[in-house]
C-alpha atoms as a PDB file:
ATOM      1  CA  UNK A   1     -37.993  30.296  17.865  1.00  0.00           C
ATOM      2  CA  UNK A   2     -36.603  26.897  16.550  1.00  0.00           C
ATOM      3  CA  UNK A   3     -33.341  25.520  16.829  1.00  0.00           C
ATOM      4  CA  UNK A   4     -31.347  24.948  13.791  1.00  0.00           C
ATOM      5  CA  UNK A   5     -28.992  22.453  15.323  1.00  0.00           C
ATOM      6  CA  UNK A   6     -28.233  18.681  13.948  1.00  0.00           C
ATOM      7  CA  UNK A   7     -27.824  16.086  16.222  1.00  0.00           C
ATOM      8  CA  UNK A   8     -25.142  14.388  15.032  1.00  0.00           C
ATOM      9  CA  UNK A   9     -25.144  10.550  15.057  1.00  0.00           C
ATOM     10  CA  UNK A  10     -22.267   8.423  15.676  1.00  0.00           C
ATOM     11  CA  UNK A  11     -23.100   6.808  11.931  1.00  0.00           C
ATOM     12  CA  UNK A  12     -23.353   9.846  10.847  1.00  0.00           C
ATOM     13  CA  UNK A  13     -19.571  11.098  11.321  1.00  0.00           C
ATOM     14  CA  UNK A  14     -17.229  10.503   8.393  1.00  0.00           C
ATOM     15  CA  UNK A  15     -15.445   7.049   8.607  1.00  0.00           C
ATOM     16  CA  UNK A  16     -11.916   7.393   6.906  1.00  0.00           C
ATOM     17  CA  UNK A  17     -11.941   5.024   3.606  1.00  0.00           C
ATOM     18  CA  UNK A  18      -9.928   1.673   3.826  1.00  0.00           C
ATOM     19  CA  UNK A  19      -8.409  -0.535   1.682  1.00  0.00           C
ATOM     20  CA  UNK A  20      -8.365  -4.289   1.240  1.00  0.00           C
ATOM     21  CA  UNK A  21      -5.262  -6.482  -0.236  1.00  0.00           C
ATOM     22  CA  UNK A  22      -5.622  -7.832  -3.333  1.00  0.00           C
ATOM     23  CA  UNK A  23      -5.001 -11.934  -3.972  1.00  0.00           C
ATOM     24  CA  UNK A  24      -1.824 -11.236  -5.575  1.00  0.00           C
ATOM     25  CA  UNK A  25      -0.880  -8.629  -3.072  1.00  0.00           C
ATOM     26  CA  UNK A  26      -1.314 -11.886  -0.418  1.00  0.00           C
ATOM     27  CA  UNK A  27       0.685 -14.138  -3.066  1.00  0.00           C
ATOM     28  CA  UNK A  28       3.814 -11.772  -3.172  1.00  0.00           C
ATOM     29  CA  UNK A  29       3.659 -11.176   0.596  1.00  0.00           C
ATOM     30  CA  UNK A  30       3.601 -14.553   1.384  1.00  0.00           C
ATOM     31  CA  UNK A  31       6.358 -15.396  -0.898  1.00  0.00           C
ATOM     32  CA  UNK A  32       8.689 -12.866   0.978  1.00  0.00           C
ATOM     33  CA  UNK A  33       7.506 -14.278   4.412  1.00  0.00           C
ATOM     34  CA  UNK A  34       8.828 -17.819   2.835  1.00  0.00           C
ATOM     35  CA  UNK A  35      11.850 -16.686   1.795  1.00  0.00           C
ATOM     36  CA  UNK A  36      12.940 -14.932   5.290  1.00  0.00           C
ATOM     37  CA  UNK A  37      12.050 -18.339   6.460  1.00  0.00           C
ATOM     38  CA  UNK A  38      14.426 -20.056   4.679  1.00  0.00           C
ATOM     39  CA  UNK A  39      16.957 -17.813   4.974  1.00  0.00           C
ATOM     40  CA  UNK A  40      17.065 -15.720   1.957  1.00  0.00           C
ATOM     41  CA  UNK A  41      16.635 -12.549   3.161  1.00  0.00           C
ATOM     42  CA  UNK A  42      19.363 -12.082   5.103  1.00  0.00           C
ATOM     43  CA  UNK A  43      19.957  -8.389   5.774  1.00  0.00           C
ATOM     44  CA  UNK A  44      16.587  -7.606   3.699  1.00  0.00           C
ATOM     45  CA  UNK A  45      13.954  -4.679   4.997  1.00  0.00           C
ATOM     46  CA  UNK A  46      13.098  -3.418   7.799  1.00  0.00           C
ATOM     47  CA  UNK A  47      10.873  -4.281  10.609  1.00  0.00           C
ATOM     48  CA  UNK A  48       8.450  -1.704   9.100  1.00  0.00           C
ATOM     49  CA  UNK A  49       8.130  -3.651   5.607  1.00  0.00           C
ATOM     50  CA  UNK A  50       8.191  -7.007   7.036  1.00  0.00           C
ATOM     51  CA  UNK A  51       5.514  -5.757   9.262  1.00  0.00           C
ATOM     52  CA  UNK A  52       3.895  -4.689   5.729  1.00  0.00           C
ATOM     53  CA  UNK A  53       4.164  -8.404   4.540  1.00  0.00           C
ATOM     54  CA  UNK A  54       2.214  -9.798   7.684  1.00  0.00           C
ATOM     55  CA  UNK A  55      -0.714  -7.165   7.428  1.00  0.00           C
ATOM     56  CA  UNK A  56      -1.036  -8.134   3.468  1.00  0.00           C
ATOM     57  CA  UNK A  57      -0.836 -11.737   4.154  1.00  0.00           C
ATOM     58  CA  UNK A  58      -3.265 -11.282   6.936  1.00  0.00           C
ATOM     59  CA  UNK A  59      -5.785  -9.118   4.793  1.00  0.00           C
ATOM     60  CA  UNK A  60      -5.470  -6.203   7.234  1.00  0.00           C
ATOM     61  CA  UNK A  61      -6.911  -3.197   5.817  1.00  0.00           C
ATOM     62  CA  UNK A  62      -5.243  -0.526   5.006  1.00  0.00           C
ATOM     63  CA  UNK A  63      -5.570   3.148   5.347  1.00  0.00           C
ATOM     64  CA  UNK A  64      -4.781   5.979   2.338  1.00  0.00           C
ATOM     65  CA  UNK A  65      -1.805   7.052   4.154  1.00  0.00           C
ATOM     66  CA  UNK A  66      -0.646   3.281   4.484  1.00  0.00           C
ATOM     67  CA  UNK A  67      -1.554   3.264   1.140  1.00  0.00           C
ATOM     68  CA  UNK A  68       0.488   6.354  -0.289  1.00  0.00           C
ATOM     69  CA  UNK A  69       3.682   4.681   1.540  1.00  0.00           C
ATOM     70  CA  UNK A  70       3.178   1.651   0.092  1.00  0.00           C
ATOM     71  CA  UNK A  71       3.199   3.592  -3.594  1.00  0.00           C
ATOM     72  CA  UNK A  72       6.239   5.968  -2.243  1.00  0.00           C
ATOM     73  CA  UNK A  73       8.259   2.282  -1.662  1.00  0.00           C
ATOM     74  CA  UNK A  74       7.665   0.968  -5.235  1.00  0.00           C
ATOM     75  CA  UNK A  75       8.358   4.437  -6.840  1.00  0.00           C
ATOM     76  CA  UNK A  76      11.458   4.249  -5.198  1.00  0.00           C
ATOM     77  CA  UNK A  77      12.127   0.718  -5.689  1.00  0.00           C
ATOM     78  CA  UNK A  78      11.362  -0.123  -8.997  1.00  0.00           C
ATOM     79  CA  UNK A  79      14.993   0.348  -9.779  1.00  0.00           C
ATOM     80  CA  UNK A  80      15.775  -2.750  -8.115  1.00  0.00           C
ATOM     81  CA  UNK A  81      14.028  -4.322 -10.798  1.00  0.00           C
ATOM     82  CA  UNK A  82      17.419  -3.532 -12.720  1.00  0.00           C
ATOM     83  CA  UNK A  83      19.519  -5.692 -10.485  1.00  0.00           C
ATOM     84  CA  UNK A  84      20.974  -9.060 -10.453  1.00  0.00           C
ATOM     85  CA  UNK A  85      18.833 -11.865  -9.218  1.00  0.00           C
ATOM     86  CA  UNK A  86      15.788  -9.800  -8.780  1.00  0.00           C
ATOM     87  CA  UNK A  87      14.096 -12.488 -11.162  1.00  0.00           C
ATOM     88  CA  UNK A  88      15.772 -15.418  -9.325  1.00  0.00           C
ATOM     89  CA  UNK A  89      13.257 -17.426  -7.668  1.00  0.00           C
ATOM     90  CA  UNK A  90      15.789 -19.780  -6.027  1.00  0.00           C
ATOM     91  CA  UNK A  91      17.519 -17.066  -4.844  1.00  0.00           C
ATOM     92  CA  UNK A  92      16.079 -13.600  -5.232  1.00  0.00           C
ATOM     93  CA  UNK A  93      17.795 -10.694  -4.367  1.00  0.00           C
ATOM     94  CA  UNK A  94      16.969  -8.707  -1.542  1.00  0.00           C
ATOM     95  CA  UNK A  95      15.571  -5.780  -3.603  1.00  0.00           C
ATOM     96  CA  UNK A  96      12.838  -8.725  -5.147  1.00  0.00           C
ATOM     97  CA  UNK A  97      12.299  -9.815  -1.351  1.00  0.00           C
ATOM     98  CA  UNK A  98      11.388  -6.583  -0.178  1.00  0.00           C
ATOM     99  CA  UNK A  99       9.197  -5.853  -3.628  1.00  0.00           C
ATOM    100  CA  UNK A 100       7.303  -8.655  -2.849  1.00  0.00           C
ATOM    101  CA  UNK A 101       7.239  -8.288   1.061  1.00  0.00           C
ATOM    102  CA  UNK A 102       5.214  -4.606  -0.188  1.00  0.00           C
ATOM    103  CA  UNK A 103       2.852  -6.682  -2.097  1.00  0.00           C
ATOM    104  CA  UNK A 104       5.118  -6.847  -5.500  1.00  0.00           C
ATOM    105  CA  UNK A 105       3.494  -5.718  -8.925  1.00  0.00           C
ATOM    106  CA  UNK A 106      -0.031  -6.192  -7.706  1.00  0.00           C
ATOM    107  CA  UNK A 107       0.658  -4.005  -4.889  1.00  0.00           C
ATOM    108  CA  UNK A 108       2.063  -1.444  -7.330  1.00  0.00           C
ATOM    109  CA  UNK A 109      -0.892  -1.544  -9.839  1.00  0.00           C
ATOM    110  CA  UNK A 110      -2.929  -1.162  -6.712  1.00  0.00           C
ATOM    111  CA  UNK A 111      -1.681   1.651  -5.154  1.00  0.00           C
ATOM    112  CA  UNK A 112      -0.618   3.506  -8.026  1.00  0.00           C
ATOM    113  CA  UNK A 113      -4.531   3.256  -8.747  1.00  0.00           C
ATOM    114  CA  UNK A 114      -5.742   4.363  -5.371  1.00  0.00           C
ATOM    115  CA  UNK A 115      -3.413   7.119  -4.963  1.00  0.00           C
ATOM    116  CA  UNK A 116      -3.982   7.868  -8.883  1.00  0.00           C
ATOM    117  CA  UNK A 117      -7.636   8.147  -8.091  1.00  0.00           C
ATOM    118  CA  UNK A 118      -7.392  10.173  -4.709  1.00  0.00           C
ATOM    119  CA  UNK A 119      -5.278  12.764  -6.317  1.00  0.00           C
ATOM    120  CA  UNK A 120      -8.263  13.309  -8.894  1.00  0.00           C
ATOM    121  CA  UNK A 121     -10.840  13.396  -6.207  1.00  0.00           C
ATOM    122  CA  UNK A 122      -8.769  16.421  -5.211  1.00  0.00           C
ATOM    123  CA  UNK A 123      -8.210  18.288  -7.562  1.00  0.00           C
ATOM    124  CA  UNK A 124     -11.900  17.831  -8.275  1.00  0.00           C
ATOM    125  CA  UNK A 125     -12.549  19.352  -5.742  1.00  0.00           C
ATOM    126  CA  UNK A 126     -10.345  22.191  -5.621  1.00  0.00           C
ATOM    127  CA  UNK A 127     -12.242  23.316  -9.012  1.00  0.00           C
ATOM    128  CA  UNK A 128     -14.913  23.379  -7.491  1.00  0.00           C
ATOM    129  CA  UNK A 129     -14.762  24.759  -4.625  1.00  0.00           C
ATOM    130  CA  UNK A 130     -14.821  28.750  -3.543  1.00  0.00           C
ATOM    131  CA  UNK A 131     -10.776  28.869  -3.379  1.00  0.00           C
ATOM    132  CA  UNK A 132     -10.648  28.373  -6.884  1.00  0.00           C
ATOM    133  CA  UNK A 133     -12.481  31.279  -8.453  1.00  0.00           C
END
C-alpha cells in the first residue's frame, strides 16, 4: 500500500504577494518628510502616515492589506484636493502634506491598480469555483 502524502517544502508554501514603491511614490514621500522638517506640517497626520512616508521613502515593501489602506486614505482624502493651499508648494496645506506623506497621485494610481486588480482575481475566482454553481 503506498502513501499518498506530499511532503511539503518550505518553498513550496504560499508566500503572501508584496509590493514595491514606485519612484514617484518615493518623490511625494520625501517631499512630506521635507516639509515636517521645516516646519510645515504642524498638526499634520498621524504617527501611522508619517510612518507610511518613511517605509515609501525607504522602498519597504508593502503588503495587500498595507496596500488596501493606503487606497482607503486617498478615497477618503481626495477631497482635500478641494481645499486652500493644497497646490501651494511654499506652503501646502496639511491635507497636500499628508497626500503626499501616502505617496500622493502615484500612490493613488498605484493602489487603485493593485486593489483594482485583486478584486478581479476574486471574483475570478468565485466564478469559478464550486460555490458559484
Amino acid at each position: 500500500m503506498t502513501n499518498n502524502i506530499k511532503v511539503v517544502q518550505p518553498s513550496d508554501i504560499h508566500k503572501e504577494e508584496t509590493y514595491t514603491p514606485t519612484s514617484g511614490m518615493k518623490s511625494a514621500a520625501r517631499r512630506a518628510l521635507r516639509w515636517k522638517e521645516e516646519g510645515k506640517a504642524k498638526g499634520a497626520g498621524t504617527p501611522v502616515g508619517w510612518g507610511r512616508a518613511t517605509d515609501i521613502v525607504a522602498g519597504r515593501s508593502m503588503s495587500l492589506s498595507t496596500v488596501k489602506r493606503m487606497y482607503s486614505f486617498f478615497s477618503r482624502h481626495e477631497v482635500d484636493k478641494k481645499g486652500k493651499d493644497f497646490y501651494n508648494n511654499s506652503n501646502p496645506s496639511n491635507g497636500r502634506i499628508m497626500w503626499d506623506a501616502w505617496g500622493g497621485d502615484a500612490g493613488f494610481s498605484w493602489s487603485r491598480k493593485i486593489v483594482e486588480r485583486e478584486k478581479n482575481r476574486a471574483q475570478k475566482a468565485w466564478e469559478g469555483s464550486a460555490f458559484n454553481r
